[in-house]
Protein backbone atom coordinates (compact mmCIF):
# COMPACT_ATOMS: atom_id res chain seq x y z
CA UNK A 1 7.63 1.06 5.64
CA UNK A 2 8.23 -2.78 5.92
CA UNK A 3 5.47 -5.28 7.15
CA UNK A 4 7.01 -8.00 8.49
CA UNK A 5 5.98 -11.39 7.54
CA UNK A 6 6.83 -14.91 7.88
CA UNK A 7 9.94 -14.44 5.62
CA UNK A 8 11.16 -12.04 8.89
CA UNK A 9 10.63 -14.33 12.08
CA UNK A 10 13.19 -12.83 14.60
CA UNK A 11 12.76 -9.02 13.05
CA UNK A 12 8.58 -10.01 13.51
CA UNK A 13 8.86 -11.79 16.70
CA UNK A 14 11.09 -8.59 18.17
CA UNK A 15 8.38 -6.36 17.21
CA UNK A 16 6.17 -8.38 18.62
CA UNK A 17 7.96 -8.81 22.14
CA UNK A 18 8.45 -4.20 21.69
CA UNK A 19 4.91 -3.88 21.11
CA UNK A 20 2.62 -6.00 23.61
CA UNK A 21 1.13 -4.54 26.70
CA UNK A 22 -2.10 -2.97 27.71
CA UNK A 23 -3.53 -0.75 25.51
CA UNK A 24 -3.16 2.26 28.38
CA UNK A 25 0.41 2.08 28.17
CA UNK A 26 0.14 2.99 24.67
CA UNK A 27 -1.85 5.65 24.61
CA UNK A 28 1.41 8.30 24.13
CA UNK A 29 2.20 6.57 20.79
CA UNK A 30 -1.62 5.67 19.50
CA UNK A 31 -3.66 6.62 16.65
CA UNK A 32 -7.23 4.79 15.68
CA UNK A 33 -8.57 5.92 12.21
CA UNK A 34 -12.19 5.15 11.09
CA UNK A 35 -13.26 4.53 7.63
CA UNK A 36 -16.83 3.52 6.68
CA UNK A 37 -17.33 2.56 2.94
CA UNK A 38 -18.16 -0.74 0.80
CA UNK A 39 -20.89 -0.99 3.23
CA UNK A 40 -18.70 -2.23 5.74
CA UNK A 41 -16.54 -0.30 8.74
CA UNK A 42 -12.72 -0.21 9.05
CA UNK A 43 -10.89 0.71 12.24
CA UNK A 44 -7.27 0.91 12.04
CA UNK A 45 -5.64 1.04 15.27
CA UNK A 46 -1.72 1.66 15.39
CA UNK A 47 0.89 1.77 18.14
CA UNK A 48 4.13 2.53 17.52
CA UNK A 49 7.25 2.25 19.54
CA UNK A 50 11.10 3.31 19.06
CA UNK A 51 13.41 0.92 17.94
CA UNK A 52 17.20 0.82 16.23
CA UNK A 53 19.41 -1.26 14.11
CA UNK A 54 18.92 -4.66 16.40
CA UNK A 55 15.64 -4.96 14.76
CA UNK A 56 16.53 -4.71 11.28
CA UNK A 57 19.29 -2.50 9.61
CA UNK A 58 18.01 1.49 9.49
CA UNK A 59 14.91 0.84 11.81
CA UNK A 60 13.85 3.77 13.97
CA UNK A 61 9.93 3.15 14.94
CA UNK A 62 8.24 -0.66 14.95
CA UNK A 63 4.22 -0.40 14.64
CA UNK A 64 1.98 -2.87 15.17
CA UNK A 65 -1.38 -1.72 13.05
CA UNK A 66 -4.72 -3.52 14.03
CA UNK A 67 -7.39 -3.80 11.60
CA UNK A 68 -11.31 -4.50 12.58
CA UNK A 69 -13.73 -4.57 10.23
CA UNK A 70 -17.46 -4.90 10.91
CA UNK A 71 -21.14 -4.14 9.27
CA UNK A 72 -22.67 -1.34 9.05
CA UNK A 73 -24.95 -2.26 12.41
CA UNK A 74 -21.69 -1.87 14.15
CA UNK A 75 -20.65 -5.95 14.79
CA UNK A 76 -17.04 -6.05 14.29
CA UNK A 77 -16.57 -9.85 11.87
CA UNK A 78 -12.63 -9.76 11.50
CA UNK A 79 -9.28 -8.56 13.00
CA UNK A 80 -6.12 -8.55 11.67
CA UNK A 81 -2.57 -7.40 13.34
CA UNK A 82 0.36 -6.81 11.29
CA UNK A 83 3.77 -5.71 12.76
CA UNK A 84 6.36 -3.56 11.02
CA UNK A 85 8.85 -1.03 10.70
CA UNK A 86 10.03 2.03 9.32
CA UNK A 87 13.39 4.03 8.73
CA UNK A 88 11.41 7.13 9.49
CA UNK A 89 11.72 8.48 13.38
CA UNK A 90 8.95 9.53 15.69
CA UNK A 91 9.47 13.26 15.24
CA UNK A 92 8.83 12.79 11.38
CA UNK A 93 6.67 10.00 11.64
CA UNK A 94 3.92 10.33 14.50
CA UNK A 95 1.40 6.90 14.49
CA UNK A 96 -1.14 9.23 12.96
CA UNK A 97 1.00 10.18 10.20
CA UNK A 98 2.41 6.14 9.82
CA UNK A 99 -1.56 5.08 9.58
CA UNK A 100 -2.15 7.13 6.94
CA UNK A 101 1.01 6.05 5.20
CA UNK A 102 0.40 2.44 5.46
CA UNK A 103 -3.21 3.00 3.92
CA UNK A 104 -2.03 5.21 1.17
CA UNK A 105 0.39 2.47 0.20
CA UNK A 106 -2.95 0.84 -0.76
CA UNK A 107 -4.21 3.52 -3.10
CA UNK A 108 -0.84 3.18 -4.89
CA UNK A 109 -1.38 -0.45 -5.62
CA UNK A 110 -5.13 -0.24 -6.29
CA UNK A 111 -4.28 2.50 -8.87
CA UNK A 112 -2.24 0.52 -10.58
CA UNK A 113 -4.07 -3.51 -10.73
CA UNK A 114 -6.66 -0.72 -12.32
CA UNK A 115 -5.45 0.41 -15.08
CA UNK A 116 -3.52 -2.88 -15.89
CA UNK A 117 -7.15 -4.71 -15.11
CA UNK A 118 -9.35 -2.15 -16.85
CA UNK A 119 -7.76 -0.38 -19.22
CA UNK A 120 -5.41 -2.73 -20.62
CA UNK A 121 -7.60 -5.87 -20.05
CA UNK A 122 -4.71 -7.91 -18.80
CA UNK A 123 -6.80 -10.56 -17.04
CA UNK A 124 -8.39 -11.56 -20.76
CA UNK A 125 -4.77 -11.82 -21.86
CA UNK A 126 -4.20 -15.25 -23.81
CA UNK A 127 -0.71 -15.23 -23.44
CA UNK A 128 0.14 -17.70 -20.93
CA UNK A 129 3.43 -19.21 -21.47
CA UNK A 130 7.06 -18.63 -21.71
CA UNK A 131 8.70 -15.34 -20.83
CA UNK A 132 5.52 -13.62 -22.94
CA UNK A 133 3.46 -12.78 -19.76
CA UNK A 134 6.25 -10.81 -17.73
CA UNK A 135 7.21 -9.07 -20.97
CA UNK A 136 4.17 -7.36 -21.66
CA UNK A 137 3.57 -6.59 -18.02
CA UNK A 138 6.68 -4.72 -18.83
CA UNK A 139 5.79 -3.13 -21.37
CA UNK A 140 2.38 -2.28 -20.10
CA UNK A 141 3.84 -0.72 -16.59
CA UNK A 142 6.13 1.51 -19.29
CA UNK A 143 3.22 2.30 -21.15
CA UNK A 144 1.92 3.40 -18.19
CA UNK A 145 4.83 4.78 -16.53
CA UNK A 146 5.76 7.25 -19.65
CA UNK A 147 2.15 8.39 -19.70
CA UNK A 148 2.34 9.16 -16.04
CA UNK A 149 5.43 10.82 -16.36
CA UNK A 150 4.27 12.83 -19.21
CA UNK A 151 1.38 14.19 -17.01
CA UNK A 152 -1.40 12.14 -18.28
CA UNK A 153 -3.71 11.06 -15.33
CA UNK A 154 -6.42 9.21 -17.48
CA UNK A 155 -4.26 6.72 -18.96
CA UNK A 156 -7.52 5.19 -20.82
CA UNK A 157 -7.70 8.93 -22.43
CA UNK A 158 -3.72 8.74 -23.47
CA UNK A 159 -4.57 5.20 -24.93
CA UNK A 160 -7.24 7.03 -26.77
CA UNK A 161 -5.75 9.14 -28.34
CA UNK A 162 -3.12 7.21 -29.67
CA UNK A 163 -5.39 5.81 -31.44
CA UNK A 164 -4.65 8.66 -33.97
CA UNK A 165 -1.35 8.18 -35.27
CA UNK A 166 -0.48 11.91 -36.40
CA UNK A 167 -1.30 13.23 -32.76
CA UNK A 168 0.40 9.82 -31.14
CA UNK A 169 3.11 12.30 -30.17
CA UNK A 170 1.23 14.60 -28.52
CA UNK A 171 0.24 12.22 -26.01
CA UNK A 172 3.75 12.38 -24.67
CA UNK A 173 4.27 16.31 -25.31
CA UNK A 174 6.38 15.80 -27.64
């Protein structure tokens, strides 16, 4: 999945020109997902159309995914509509299946600003100059990325126990 942003004008403004039209004529290719959490409500509606290679090389489906968000009394406050595209075609990729997708993606970066955040406190880092900041984010996301690999899920629990040195290769498997 691709959003398209400002950095794609004639893919975006293609996407834009597939996907406009009532709402009825959409109906076929629609999903709306609600989410309530964070005291607030989320509805995420998508529409999806087929598209090919004119749009952007390997493109089969364009979406264009609307997101409201309201209180809890049930006043919608903001909307948001983001266009995009996918390699993935419509018998693979229904809009249901593409909304959950597109929120997952989500869960994937949240999981990660995490445990860099949290559990390797990299906002209170004091390195701030040079090439030092983008080389221990790279050494953080392989700290992370062998732990992950090496079946840990709690990466603050692999942290913890390397704290002891004799069983540091255990944390691995090794």
């Amino acid at each position: 999945m691709l959003i398209l942003k400002g950095n794609q004008p004639l893919a975006r403004a293609a996407a834009q020109v597939l996907l406009t039209g009532p709402d009825v004529d959409w109906s076929a290719t629609t999903a709306i997902d609600d989410d309530h959490g964070h005291d607030r409500i989320e509805r995420r509606t998508i529409r999806t159309a087929e598209a090919d290679d004119a749009l952007f090389p390997g493109t089969r489906q364009a979406f264009r995914l609307r997101r409201d968000v309201g209180d809890l009394d049930g006043v919608w406050i903001s909307k948001e509509i983001v266009y995009g595209i996918t390699s993935m075609p419509a018998t693979l990729a229904p809009p249901d299946h593409l909304n959950h997708y597109e929120r997952a993606h989500w869960g994937v970066e949240n999981r990660l600003h995490w445990v860099c955040g949290v559990t390797f406190r990299e906002d209170h880092s004091q390195a701030r100059t040079g090439t030092a900041p983008k080389a221990l984010a790279g050494f953080r996301n392989l700290a992370i990325s062998t732990a992950r690999m090496a079946g840990r899920a709690n990466i603050a629990h692999a942290r913890r126990d390397l704290l002891n040195h004799d069983d540091a290769f255990a944390v691995y498997a090794i």
